[in-house]
C-alpha atoms as a PDB file:
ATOM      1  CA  UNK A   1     -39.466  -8.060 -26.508  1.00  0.00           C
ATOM      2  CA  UNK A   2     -36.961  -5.634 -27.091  1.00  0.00           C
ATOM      3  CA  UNK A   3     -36.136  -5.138 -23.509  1.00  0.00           C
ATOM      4  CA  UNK A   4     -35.579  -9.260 -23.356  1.00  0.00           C
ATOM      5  CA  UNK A   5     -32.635  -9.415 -25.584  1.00  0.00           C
ATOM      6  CA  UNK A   6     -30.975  -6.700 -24.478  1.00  0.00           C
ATOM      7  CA  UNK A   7     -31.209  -7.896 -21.218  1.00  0.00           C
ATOM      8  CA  UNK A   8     -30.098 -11.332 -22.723  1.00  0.00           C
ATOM      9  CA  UNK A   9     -27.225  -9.249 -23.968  1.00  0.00           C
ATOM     10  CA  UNK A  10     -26.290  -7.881 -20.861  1.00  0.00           C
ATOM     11  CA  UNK A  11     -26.527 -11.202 -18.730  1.00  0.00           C
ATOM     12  CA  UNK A  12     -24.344 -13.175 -22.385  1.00  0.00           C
ATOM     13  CA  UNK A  13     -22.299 -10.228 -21.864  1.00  0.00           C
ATOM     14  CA  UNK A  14     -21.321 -10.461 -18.311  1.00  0.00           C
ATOM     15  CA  UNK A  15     -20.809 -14.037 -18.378  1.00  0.00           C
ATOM     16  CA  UNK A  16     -18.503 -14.241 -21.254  1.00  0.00           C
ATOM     17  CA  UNK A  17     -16.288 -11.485 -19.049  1.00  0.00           C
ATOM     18  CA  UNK A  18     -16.018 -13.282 -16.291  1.00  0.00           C
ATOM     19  CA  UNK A  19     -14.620 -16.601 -17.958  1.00  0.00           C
ATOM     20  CA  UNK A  20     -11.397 -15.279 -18.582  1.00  0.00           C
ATOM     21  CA  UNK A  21      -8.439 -17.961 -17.086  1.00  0.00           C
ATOM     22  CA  UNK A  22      -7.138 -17.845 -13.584  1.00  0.00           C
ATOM     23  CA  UNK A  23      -3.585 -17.230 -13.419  1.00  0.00           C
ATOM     24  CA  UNK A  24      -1.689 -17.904 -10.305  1.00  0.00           C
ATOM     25  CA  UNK A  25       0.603 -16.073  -8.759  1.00  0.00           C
ATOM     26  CA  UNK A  26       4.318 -17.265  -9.934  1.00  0.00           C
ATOM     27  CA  UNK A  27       7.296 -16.515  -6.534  1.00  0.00           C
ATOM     28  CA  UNK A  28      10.929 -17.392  -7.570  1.00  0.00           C
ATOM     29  CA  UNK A  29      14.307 -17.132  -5.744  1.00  0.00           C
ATOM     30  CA  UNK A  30      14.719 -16.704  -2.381  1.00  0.00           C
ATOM     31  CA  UNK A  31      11.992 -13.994   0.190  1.00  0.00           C
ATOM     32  CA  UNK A  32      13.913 -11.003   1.189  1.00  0.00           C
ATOM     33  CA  UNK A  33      11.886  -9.070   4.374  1.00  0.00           C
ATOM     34  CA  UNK A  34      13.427  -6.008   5.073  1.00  0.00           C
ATOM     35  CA  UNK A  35      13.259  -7.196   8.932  1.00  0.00           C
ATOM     36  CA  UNK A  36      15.589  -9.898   7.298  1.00  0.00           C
ATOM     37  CA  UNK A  37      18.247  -7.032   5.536  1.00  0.00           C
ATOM     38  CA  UNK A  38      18.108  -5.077   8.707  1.00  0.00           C
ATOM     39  CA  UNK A  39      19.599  -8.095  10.521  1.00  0.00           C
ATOM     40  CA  UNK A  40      22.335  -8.262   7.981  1.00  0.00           C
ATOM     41  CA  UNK A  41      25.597  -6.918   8.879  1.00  0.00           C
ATOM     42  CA  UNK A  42      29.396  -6.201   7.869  1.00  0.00           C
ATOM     43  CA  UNK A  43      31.488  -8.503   9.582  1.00  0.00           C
ATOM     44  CA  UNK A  44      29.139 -11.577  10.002  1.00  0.00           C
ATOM     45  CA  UNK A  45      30.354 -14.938   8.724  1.00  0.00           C
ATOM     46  CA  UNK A  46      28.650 -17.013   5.655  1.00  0.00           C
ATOM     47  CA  UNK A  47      27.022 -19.551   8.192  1.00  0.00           C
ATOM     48  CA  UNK A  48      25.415 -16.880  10.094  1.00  0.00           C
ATOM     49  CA  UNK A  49      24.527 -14.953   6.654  1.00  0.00           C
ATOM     50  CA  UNK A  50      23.039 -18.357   5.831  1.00  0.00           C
ATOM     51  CA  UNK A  51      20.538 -18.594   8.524  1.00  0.00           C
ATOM     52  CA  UNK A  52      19.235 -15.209   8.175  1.00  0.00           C
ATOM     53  CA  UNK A  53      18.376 -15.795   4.587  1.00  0.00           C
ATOM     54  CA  UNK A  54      19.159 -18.987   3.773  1.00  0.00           C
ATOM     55  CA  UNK A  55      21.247 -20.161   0.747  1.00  0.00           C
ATOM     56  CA  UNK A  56      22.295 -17.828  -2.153  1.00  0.00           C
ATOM     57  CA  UNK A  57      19.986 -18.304  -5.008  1.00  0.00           C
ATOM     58  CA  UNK A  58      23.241 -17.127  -7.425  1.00  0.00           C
ATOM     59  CA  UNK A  59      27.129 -18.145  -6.646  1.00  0.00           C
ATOM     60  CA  UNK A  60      29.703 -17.193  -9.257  1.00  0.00           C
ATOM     61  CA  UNK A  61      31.827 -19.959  -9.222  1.00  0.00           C
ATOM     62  CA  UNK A  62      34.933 -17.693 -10.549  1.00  0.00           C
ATOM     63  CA  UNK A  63      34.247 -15.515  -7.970  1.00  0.00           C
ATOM     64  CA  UNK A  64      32.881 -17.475  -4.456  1.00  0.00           C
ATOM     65  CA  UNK A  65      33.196 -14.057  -2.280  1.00  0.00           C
ATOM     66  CA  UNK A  66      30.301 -13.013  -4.249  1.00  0.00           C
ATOM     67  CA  UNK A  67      26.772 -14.259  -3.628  1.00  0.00           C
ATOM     68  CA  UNK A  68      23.320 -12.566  -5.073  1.00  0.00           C
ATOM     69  CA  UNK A  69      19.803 -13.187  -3.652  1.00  0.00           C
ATOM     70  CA  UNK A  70      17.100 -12.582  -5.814  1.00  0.00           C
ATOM     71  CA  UNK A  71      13.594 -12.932  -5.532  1.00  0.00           C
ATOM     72  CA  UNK A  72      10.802 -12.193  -8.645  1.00  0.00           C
ATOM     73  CA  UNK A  73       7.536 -12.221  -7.972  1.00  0.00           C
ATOM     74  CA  UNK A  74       4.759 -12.091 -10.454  1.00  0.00           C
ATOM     75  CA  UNK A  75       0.921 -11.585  -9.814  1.00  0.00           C
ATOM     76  CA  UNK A  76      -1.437 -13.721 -11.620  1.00  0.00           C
ATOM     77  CA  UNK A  77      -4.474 -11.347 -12.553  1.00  0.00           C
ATOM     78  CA  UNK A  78      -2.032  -8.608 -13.111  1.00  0.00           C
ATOM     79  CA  UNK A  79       1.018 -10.383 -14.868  1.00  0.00           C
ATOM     80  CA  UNK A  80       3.339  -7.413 -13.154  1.00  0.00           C
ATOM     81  CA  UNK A  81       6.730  -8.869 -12.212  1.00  0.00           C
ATOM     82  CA  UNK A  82       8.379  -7.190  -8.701  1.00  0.00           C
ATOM     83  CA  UNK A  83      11.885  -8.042  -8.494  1.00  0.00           C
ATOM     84  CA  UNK A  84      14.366  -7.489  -5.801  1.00  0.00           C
ATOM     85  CA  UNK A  85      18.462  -8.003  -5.581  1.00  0.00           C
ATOM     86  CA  UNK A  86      20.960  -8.215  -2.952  1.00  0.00           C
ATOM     87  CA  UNK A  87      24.539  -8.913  -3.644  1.00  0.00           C
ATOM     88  CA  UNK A  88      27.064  -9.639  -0.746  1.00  0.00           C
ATOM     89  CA  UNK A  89      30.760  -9.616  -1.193  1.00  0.00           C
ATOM     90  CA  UNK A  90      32.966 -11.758   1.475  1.00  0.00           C
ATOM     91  CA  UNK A  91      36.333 -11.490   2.086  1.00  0.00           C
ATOM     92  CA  UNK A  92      37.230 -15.196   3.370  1.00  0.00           C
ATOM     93  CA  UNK A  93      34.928 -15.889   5.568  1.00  0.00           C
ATOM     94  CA  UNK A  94      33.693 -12.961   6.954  1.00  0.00           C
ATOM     95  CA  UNK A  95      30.832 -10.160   5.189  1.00  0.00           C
ATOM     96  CA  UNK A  96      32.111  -7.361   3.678  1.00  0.00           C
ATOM     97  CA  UNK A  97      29.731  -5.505   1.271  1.00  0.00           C
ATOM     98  CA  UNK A  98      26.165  -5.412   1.307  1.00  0.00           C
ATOM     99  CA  UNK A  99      24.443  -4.264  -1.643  1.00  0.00           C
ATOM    100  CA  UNK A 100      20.496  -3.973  -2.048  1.00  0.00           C
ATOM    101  CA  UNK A 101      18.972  -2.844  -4.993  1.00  0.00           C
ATOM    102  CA  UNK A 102      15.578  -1.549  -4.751  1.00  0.00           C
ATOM    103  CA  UNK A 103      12.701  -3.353  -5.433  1.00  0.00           C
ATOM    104  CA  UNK A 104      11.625  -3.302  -9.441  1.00  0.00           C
ATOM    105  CA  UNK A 105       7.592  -3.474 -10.619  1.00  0.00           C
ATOM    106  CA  UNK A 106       7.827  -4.980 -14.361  1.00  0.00           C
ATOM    107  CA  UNK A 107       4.805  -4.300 -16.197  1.00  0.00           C
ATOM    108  CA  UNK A 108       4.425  -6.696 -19.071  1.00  0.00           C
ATOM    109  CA  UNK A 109       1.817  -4.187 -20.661  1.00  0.00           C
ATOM    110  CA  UNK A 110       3.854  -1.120 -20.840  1.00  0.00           C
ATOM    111  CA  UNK A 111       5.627  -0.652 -24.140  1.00  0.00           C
ATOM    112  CA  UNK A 112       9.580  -1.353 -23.765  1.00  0.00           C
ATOM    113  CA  UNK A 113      12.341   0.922 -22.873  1.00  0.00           C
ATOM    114  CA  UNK A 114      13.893   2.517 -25.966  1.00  0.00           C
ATOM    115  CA  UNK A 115      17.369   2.382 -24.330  1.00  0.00           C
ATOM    116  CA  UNK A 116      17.327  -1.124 -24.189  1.00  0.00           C
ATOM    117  CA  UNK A 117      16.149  -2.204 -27.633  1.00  0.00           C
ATOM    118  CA  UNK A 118      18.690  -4.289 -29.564  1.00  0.00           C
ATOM    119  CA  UNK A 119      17.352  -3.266 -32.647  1.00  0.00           C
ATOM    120  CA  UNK A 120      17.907   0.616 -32.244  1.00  0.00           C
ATOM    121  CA  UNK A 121      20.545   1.906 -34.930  1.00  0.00           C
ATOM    122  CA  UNK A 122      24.000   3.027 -33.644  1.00  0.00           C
END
């Protein structure tokens, strides 16, 4: 008898585990391949900047010779956020500046940075 309920325990046990929600996986902003960046280059006009990776997901509209790409994506079972960033800088028409930040994993379970809490004294 005793052996039942544990192993009605064990079988409760399991089940209740394995009913946790699904999450889904959340993309935002526009897909940057590095086959993509490696096509980018100084000198290239906005249409042609365009059609490699589409439209900029950010414009300033004080300053139009700057446009950011960004793209977040955050796994559903995990909840951990990568994000990546690429600013270009135009002058007129033409490319100037390429700027790519490297790629950020966000972990929503790690405790937060102490350099960026708001409520530190100072």
């Amino acid at each position: 008898m005793r052996i039942f309920l544990i192993l009605i325990v064990v079988v409760l046990g399991s089940a209740v585990q394995g009913c946790s929600g699904y999450r889904i996986d959340i993309q935002q902003g526009n897909v940057l391949e590095d086959d993509d960046l490696a096509r980018l280059k100084v000198g290239m006009s906005k249409e042609q900047v365009m059609f490699v990776l589409g439209s900029p997901l950010l414009t300033d509209p004080f300053h139009q010779s700057r446009w950011d790409y960004v793209h977040m994506f955050t796994e559903g079972s995990t909840g951990i956020t990568t994000r990546r960033h690429v600013m270009l800088e135009f002058e007129g028409d033409t490319l100037a500046r390429i700027e790519v930040g490297d790629e950020q994993a966000l972990d929503p379970r790690s405790p937060p940075d102490a350099t960026h809490n708001s409520n530190a004294g100072g």
